[in-house]
C-alpha atoms as a PDB file:
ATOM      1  CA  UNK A   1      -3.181   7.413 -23.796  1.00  0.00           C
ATOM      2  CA  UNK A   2      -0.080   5.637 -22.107  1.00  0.00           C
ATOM      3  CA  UNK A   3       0.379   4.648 -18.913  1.00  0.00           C
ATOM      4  CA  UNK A   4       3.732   4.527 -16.590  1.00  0.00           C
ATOM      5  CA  UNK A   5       4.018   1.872 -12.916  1.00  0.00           C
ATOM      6  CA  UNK A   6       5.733   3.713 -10.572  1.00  0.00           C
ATOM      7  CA  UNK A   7       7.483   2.440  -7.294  1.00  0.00           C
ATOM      8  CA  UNK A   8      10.056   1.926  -4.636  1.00  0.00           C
ATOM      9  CA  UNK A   9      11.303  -0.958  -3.052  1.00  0.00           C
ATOM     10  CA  UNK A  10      14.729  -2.060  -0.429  1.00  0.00           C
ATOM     11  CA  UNK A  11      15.177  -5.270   1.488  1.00  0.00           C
ATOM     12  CA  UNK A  12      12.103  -6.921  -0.094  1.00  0.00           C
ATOM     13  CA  UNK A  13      13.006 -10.789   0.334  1.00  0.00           C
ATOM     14  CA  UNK A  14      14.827 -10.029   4.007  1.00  0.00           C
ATOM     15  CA  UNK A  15      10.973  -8.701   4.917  1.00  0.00           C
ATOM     16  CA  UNK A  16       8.855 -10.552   2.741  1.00  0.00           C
ATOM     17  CA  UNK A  17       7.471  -7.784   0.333  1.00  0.00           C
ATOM     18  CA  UNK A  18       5.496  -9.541  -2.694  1.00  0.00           C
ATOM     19  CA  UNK A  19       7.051  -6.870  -4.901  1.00  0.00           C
ATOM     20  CA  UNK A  20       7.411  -9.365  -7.689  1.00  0.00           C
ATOM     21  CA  UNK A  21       3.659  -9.917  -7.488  1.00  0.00           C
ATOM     22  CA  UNK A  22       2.633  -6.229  -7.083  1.00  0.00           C
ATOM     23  CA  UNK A  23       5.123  -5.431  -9.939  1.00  0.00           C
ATOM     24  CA  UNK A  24       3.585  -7.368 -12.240  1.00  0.00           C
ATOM     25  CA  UNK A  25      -0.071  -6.842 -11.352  1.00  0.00           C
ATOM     26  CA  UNK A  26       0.992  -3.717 -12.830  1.00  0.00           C
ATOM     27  CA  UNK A  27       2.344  -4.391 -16.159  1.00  0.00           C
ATOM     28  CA  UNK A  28      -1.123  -5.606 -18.079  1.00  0.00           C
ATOM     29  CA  UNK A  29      -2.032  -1.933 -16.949  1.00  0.00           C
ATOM     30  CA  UNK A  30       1.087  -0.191 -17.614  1.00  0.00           C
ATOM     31  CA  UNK A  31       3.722   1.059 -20.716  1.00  0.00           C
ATOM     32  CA  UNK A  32       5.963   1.829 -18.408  1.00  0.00           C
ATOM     33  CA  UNK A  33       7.036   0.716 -14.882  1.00  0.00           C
ATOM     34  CA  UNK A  34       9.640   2.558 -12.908  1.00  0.00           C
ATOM     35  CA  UNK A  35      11.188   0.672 -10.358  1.00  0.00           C
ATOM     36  CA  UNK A  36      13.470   2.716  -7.322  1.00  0.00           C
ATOM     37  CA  UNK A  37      15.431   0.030  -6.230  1.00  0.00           C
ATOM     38  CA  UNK A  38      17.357   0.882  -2.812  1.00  0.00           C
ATOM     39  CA  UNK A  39      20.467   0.091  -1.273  1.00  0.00           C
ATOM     40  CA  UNK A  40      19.487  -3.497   0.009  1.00  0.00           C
ATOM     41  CA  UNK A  41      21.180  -5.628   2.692  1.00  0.00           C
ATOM     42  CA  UNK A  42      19.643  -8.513   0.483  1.00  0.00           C
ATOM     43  CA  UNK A  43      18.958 -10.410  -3.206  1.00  0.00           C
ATOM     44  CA  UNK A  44      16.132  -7.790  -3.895  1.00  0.00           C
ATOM     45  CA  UNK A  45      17.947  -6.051  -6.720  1.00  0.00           C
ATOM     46  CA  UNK A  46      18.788  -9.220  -8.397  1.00  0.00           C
ATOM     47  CA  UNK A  47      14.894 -10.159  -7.809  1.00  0.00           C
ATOM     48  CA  UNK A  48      13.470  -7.012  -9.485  1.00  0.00           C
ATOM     49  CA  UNK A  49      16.124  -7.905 -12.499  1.00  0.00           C
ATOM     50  CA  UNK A  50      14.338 -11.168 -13.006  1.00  0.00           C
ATOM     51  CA  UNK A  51      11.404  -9.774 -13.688  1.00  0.00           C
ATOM     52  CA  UNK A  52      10.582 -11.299 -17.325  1.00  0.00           C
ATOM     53  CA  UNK A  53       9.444  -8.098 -18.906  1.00  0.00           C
ATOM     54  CA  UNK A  54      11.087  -5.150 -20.922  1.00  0.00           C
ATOM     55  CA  UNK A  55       8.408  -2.918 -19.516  1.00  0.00           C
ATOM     56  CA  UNK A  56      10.406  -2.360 -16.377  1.00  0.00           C
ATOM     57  CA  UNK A  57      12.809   0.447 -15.729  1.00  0.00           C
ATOM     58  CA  UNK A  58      15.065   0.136 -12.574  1.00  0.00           C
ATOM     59  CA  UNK A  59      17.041   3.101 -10.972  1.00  0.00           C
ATOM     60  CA  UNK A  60      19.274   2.697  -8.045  1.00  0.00           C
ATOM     61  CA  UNK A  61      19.343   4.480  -5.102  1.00  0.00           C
ATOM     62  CA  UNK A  62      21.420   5.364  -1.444  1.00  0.00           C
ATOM     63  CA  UNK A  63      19.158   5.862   0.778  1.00  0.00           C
ATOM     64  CA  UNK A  64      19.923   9.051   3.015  1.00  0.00           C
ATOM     65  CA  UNK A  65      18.975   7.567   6.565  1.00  0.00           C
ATOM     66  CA  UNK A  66      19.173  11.826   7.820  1.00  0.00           C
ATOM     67  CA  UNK A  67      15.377  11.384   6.492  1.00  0.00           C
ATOM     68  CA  UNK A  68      14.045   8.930   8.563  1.00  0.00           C
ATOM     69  CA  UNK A  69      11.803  11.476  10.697  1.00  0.00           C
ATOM     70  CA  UNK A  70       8.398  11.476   9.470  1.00  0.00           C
ATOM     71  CA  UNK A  71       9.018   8.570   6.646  1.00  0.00           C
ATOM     72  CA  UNK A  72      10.605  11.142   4.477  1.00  0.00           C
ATOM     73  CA  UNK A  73      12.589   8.879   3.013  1.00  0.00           C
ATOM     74  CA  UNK A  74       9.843   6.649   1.637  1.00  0.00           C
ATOM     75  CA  UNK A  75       8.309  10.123   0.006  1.00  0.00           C
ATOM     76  CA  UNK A  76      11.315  10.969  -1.440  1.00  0.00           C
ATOM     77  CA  UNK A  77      12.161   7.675  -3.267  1.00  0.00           C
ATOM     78  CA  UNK A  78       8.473   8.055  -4.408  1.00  0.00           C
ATOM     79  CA  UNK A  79       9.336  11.325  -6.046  1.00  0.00           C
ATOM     80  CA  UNK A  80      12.415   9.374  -7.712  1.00  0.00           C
ATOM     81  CA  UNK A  81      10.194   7.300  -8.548  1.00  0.00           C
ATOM     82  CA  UNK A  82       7.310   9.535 -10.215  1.00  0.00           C
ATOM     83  CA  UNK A  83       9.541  12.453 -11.463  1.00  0.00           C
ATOM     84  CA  UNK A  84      11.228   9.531 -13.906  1.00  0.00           C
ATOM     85  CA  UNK A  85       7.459   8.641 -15.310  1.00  0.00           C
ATOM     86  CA  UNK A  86       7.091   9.428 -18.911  1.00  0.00           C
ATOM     87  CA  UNK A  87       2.867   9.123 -19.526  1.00  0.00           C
ATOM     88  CA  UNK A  88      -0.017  10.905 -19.298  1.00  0.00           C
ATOM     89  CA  UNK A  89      -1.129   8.917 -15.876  1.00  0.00           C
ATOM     90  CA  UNK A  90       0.944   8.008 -13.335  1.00  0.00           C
ATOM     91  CA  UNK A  91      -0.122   4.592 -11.211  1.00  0.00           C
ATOM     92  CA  UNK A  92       1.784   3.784  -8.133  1.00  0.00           C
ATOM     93  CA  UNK A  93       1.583   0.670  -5.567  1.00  0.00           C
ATOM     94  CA  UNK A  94       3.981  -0.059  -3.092  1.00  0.00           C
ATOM     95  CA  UNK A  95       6.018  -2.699  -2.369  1.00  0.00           C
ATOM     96  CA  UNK A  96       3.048  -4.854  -0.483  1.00  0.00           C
ATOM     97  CA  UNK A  97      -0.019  -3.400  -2.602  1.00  0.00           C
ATOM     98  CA  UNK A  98      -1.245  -5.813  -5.517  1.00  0.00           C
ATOM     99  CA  UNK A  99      -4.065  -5.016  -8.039  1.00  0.00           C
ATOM    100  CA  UNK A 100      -6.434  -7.890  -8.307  1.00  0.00           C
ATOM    101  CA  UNK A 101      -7.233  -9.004 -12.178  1.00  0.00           C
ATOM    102  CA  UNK A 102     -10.195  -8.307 -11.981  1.00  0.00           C
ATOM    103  CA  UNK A 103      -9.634  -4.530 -11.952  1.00  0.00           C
ATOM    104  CA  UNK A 104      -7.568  -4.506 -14.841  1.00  0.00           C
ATOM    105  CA  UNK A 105     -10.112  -3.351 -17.233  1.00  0.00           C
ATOM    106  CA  UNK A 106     -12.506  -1.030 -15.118  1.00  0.00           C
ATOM    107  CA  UNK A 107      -9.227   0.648 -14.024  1.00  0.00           C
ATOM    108  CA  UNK A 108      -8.162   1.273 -17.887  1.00  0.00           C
ATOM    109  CA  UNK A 109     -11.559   2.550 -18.542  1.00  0.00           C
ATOM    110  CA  UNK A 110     -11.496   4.784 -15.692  1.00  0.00           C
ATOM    111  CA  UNK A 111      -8.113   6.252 -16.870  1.00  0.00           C
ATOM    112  CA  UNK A 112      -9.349   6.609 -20.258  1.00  0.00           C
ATOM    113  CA  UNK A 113     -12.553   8.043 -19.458  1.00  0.00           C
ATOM    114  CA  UNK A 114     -10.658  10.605 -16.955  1.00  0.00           C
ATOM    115  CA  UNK A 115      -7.504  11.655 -19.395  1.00  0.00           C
ATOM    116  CA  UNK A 116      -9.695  14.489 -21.576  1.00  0.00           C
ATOM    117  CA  UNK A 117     -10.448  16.290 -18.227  1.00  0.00           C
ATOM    118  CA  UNK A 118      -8.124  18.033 -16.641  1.00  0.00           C
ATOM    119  CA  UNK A 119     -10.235  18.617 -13.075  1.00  0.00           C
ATOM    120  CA  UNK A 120      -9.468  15.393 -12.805  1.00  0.00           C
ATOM    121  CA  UNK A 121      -6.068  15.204 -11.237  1.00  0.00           C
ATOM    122  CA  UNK A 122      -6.258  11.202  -9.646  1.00  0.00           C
ATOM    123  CA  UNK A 123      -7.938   8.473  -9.395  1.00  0.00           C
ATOM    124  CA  UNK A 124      -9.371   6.667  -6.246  1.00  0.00           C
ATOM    125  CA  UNK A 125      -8.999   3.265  -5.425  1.00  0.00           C
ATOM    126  CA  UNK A 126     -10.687   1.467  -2.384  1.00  0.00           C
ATOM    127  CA  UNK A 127      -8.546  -0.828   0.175  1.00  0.00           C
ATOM    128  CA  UNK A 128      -8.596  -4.139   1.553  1.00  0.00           C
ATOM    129  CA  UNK A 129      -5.746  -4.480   4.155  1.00  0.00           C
ATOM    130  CA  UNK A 130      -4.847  -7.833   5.478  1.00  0.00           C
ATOM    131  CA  UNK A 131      -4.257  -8.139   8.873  1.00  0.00           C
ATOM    132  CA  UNK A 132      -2.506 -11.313  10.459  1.00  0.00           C
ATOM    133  CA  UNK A 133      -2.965 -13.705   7.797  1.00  0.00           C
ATOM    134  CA  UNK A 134      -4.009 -14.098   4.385  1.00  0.00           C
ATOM    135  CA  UNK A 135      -7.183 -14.435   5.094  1.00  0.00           C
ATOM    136  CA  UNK A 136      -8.687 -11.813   7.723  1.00  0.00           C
ATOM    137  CA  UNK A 137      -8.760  -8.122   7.382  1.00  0.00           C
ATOM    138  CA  UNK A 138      -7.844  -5.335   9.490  1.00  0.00           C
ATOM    139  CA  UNK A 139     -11.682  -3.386   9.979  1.00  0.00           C
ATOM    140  CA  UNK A 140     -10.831  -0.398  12.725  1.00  0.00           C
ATOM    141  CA  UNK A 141     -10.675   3.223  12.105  1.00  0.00           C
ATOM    142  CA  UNK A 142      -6.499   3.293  12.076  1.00  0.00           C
ATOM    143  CA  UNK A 143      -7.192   1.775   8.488  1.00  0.00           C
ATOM    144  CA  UNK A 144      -7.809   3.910   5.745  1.00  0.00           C
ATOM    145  CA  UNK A 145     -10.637   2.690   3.301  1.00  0.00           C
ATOM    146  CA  UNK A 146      -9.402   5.020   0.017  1.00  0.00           C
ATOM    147  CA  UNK A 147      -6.336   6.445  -0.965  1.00  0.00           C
ATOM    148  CA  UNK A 148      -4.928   7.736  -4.270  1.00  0.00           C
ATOM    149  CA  UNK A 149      -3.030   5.464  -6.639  1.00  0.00           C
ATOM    150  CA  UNK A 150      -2.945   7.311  -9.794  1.00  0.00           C
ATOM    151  CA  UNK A 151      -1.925  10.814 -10.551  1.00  0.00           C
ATOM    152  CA  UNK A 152      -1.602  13.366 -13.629  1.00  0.00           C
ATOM    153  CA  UNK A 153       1.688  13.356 -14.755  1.00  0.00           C
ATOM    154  CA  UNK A 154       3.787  16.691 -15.655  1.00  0.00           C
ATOM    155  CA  UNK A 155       0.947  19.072 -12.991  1.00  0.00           C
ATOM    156  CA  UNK A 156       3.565  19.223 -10.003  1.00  0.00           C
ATOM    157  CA  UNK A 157       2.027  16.131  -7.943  1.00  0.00           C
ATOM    158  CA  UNK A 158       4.444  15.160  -5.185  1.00  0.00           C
ATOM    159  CA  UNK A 159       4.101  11.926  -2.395  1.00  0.00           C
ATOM    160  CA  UNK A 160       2.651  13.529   1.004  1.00  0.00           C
ATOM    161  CA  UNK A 161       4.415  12.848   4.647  1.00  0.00           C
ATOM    162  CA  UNK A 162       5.495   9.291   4.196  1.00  0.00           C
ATOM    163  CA  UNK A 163       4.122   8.383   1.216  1.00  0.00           C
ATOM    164  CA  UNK A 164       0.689   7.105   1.952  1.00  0.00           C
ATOM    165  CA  UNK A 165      -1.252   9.510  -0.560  1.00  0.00           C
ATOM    166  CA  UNK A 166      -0.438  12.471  -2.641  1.00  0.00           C
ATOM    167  CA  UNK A 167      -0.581  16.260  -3.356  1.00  0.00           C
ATOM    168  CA  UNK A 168      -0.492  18.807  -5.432  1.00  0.00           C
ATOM    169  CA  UNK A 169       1.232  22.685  -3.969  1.00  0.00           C
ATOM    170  CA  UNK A 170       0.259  21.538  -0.661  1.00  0.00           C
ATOM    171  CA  UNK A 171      -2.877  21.068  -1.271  1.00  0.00           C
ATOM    172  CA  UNK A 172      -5.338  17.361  -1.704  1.00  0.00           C
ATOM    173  CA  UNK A 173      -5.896  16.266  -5.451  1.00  0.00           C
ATOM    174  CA  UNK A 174      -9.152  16.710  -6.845  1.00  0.00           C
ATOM    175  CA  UNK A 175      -9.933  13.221  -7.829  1.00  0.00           C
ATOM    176  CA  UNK A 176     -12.482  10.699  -9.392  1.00  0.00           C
ATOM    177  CA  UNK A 177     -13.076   6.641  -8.386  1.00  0.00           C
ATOM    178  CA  UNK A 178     -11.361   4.821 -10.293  1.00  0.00           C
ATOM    179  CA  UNK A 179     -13.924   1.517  -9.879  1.00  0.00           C
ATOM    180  CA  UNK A 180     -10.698  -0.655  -8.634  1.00  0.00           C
ATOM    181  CA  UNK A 181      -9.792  -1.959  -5.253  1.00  0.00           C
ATOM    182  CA  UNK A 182      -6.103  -2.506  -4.008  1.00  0.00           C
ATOM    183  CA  UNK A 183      -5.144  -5.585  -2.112  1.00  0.00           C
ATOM    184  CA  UNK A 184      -2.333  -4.319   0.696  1.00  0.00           C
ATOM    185  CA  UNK A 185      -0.277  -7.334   2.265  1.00  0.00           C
ATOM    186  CA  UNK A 186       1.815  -5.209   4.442  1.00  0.00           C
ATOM    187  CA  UNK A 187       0.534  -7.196   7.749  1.00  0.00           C
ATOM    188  CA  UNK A 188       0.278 -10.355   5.918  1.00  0.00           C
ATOM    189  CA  UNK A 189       3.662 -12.156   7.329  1.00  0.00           C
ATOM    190  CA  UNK A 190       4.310 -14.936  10.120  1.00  0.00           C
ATOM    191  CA  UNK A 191       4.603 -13.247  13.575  1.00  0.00           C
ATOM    192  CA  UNK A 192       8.808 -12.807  13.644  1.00  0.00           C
ATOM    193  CA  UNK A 193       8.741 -12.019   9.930  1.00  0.00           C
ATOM    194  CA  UNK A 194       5.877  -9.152  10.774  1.00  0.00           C
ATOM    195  CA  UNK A 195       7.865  -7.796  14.007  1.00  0.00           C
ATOM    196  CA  UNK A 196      11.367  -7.725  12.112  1.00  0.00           C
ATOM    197  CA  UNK A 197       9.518  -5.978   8.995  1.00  0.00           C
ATOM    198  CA  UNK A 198       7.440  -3.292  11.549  1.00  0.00           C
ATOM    199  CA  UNK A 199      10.813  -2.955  13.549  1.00  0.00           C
ATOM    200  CA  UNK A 200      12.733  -1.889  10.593  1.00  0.00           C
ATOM    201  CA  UNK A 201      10.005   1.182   9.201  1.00  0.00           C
ATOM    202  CA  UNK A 202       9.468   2.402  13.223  1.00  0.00           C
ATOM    203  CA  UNK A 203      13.423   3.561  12.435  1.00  0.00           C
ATOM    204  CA  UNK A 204      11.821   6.055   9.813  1.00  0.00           C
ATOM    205  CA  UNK A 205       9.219   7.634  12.318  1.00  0.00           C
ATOM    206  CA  UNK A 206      10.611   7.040  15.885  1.00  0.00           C
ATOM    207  CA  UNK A 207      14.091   7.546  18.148  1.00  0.00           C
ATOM    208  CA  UNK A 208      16.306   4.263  18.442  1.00  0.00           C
ATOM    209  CA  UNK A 209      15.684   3.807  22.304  1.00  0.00           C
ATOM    210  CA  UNK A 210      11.838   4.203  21.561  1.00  0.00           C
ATOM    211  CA  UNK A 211      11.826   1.754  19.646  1.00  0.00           C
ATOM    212  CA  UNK A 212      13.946  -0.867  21.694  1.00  0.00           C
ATOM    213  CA  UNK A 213      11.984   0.019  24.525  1.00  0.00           C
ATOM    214  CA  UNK A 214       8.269  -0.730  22.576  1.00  0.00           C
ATOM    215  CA  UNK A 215       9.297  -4.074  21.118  1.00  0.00           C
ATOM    216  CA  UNK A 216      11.251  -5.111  24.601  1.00  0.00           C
ATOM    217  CA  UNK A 217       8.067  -4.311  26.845  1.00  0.00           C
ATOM    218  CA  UNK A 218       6.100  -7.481  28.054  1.00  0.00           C
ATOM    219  CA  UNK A 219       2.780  -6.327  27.074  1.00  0.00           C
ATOM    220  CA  UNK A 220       4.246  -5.884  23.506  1.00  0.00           C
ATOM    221  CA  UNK A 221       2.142  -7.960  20.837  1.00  0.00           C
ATOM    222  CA  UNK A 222       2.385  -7.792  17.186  1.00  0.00           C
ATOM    223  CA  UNK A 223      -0.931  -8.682  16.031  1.00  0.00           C
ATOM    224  CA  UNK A 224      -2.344  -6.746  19.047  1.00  0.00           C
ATOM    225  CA  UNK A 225      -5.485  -5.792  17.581  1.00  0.00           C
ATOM    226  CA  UNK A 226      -7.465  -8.699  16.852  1.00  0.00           C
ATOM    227  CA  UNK A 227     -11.154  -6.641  18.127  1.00  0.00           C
ATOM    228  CA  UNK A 228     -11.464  -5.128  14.926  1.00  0.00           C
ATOM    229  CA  UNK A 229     -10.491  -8.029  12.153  1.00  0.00           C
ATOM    230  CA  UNK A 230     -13.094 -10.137  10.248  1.00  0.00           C
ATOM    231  CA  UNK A 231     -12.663 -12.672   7.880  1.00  0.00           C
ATOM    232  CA  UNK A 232     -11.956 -11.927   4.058  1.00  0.00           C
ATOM    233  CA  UNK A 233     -14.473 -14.327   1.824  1.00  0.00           C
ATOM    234  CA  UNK A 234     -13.105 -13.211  -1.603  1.00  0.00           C
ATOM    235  CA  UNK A 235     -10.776 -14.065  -4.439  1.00  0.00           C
ATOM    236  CA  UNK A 236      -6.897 -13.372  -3.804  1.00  0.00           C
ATOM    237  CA  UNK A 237      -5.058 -12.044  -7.490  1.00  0.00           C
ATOM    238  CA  UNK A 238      -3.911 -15.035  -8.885  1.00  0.00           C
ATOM    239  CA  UNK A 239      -0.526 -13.936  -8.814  1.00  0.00           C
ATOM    240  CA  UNK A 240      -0.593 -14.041  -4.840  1.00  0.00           C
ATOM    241  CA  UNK A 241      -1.743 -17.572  -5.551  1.00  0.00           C
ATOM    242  CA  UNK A 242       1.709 -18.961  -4.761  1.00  0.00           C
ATOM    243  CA  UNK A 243       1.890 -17.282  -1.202  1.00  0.00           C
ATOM    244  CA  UNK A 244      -1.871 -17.300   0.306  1.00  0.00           C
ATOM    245  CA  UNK A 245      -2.320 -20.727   2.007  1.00  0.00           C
ATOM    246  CA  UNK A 246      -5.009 -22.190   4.965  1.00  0.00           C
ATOM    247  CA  UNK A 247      -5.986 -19.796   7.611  1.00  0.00           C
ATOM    248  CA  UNK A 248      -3.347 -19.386  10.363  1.00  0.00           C
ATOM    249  CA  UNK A 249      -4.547 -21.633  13.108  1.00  0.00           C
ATOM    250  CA  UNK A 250      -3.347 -19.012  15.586  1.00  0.00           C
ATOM    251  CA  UNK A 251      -5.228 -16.195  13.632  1.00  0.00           C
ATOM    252  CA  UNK A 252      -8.264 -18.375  13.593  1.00  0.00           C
ATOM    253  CA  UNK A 253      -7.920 -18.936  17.766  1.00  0.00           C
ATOM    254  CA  UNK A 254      -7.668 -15.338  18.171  1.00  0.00           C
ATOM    255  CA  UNK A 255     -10.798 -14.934  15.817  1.00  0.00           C
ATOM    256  CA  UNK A 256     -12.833 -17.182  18.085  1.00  0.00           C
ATOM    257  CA  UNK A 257     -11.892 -14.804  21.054  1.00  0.00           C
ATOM    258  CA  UNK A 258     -13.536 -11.787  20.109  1.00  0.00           C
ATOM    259  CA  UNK A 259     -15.860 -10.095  21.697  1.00  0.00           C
ATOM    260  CA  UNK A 260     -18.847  -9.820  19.653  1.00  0.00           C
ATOM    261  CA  UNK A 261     -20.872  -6.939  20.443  1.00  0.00           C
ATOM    262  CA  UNK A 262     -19.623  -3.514  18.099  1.00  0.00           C
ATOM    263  CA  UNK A 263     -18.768  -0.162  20.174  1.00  0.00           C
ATOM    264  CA  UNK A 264     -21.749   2.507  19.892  1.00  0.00           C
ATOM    265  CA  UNK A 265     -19.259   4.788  17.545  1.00  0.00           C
ATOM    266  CA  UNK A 266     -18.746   1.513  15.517  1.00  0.00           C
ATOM    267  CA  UNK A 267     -22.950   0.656  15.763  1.00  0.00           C
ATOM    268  CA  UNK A 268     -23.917   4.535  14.731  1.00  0.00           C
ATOM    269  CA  UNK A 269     -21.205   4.429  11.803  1.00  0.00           C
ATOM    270  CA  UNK A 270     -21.884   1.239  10.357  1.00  0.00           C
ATOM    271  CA  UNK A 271     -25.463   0.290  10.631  1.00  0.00           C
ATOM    272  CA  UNK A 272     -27.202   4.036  10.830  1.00  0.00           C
ATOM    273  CA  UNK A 273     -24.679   6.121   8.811  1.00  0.00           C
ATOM    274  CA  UNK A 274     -23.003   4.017   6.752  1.00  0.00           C
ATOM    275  CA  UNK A 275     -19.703   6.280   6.622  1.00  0.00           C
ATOM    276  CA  UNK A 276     -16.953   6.563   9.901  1.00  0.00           C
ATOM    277  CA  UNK A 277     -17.429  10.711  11.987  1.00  0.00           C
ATOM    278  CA  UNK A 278     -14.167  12.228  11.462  1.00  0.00           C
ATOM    279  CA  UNK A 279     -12.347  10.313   8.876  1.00  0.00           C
ATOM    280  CA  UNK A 280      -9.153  11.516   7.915  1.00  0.00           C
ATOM    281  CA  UNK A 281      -9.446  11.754   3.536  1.00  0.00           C
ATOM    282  CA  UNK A 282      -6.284  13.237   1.597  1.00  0.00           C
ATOM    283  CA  UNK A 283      -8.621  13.994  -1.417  1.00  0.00           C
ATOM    284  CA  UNK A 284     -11.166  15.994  -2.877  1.00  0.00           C
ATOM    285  CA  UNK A 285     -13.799  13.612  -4.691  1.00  0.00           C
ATOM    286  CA  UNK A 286     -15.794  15.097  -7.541  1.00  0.00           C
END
């Protein structure tokens, strides 16, 4: 069994994408890894080239900014991305995911385990998304808690809407856990950093005056929802070890803030079901 890294990256140091660290969370894991570098208003191309590793393949792209409706951009340089993979299984992070250490072995045994039987057609993974600093987690339903991050190569698997998941025909992948946990950073950055970065991707889903118009408004906030974050007690992948600092003292105010008591959908969901009514899931686990 061999493996290939797949992803796509533009403008990582301008927005402060740890692409160097989620790049090489990958390599222990992978044969391969494929790296869609795009047209970049910044040193990110040069970055990606001093990767020390002759794992690493990097193709370079235009991006076509006629595909900004609907993120189809960011599933098409996927595709780039995945249709130049060469192994049996495909994993993919993007440019602010980072596989902890830890995983590395449960995730090779999953993969190996999983490659004799064709049902299987990805692998899950479970998320921790950091919201606002380092150190405190986003915990509200807008969050998805599982998403795909390996795929059968050479079956017709193609990124879905703007690349958060994947499918096969149209239709969700029939998948298996794979017993790992991915670590996104995406909302991770100081406050100007995090409002340039979320600026920049509204241009692939919304109209230009839309967005001048929500990031112009008074009531605008960046870090707006700070009801549904708690604090994260674990163990950062030591090759974040270099970014992840003290708690944000402004993070840690807003903490203190919170209300306390949990909403009755929240209270029914978390203490008496253990699962969240309605939750959007772009798989089929078996």
């Amino acid at each position: 069994m061999k493996v290939s890294g797949f992803t796509f990256v533009r403008d990582a140091v301008k927005y402060g994408y740890p692409v160097v660290e989620s790049i090489q969370s990958m390599l222990p894991i992978c044969d391969e890894v494929v790296v869609v570098v795009g047209n970049s208003s910044d040193d990110t191309l040069e970055m990606i080239h001093g990767i020390n590793s002759d794992k690493i393949r990097i193709i370079e792209t235009i991006w076509d900014e006629s595909l900004r409706e609907g993120g189809k951009i960011l599933a098409q340089q996927t595709d780039i991305a995945l249709s130049n993979c060469l192994y049996d299984w495909c994993f993919y992070l993007q440019a602010d995911e980072v596989l902890h250490e830890k995983f590395y072995q449960p995730l090779r045994s999953s993969m190996e385990k999983n490659i004799g039987d064709h049902r299987v057609q990805g692998l899950l993974f479970d998320y921790v998304h950091f919201y606002g600093s380092y150190w405190t987690v986003g915990t509200g339903r807008q969050w998805y808690r599982k998403e795909i991050r390996v795929v059968r190569n050479n079956i017709g698997v193609r990124s879905f809407r703007d690349a958060q998941g994947f499918r096969l025909n149209g239709n969700k992948l029939q998948v298996k856990h794979s017993g790992a946990q991915i670590f996104h950073y995406g909302w991770a950055k100081p406050q100007d950093q995090m409002t340039a970065k979320q600026k920049n991707l509204d241009r692939f889903w919304h109209r230009d005056d839309d967005i001048e118009k929500k990031y112009l408004s008074p009531e605008f906030k960046i870090f707006g929802d700070i009801e549904n974050i708690s604090m994260f007690n674990g163990t950062h992948p030591m090759l974040m070890n270099s970014r992840v600092g003290e708690l944000d003292p402004n993070i840690e105010r807003l903490l203190n803030q919170r209300k306390k008591r949990k909403s009755i959908l929240k209270l029914i969901e978390e203490d008496i079901l253990h699962t969240r009514i309605g939750e959007y899931k772009n798989y089929k686990l078996i």
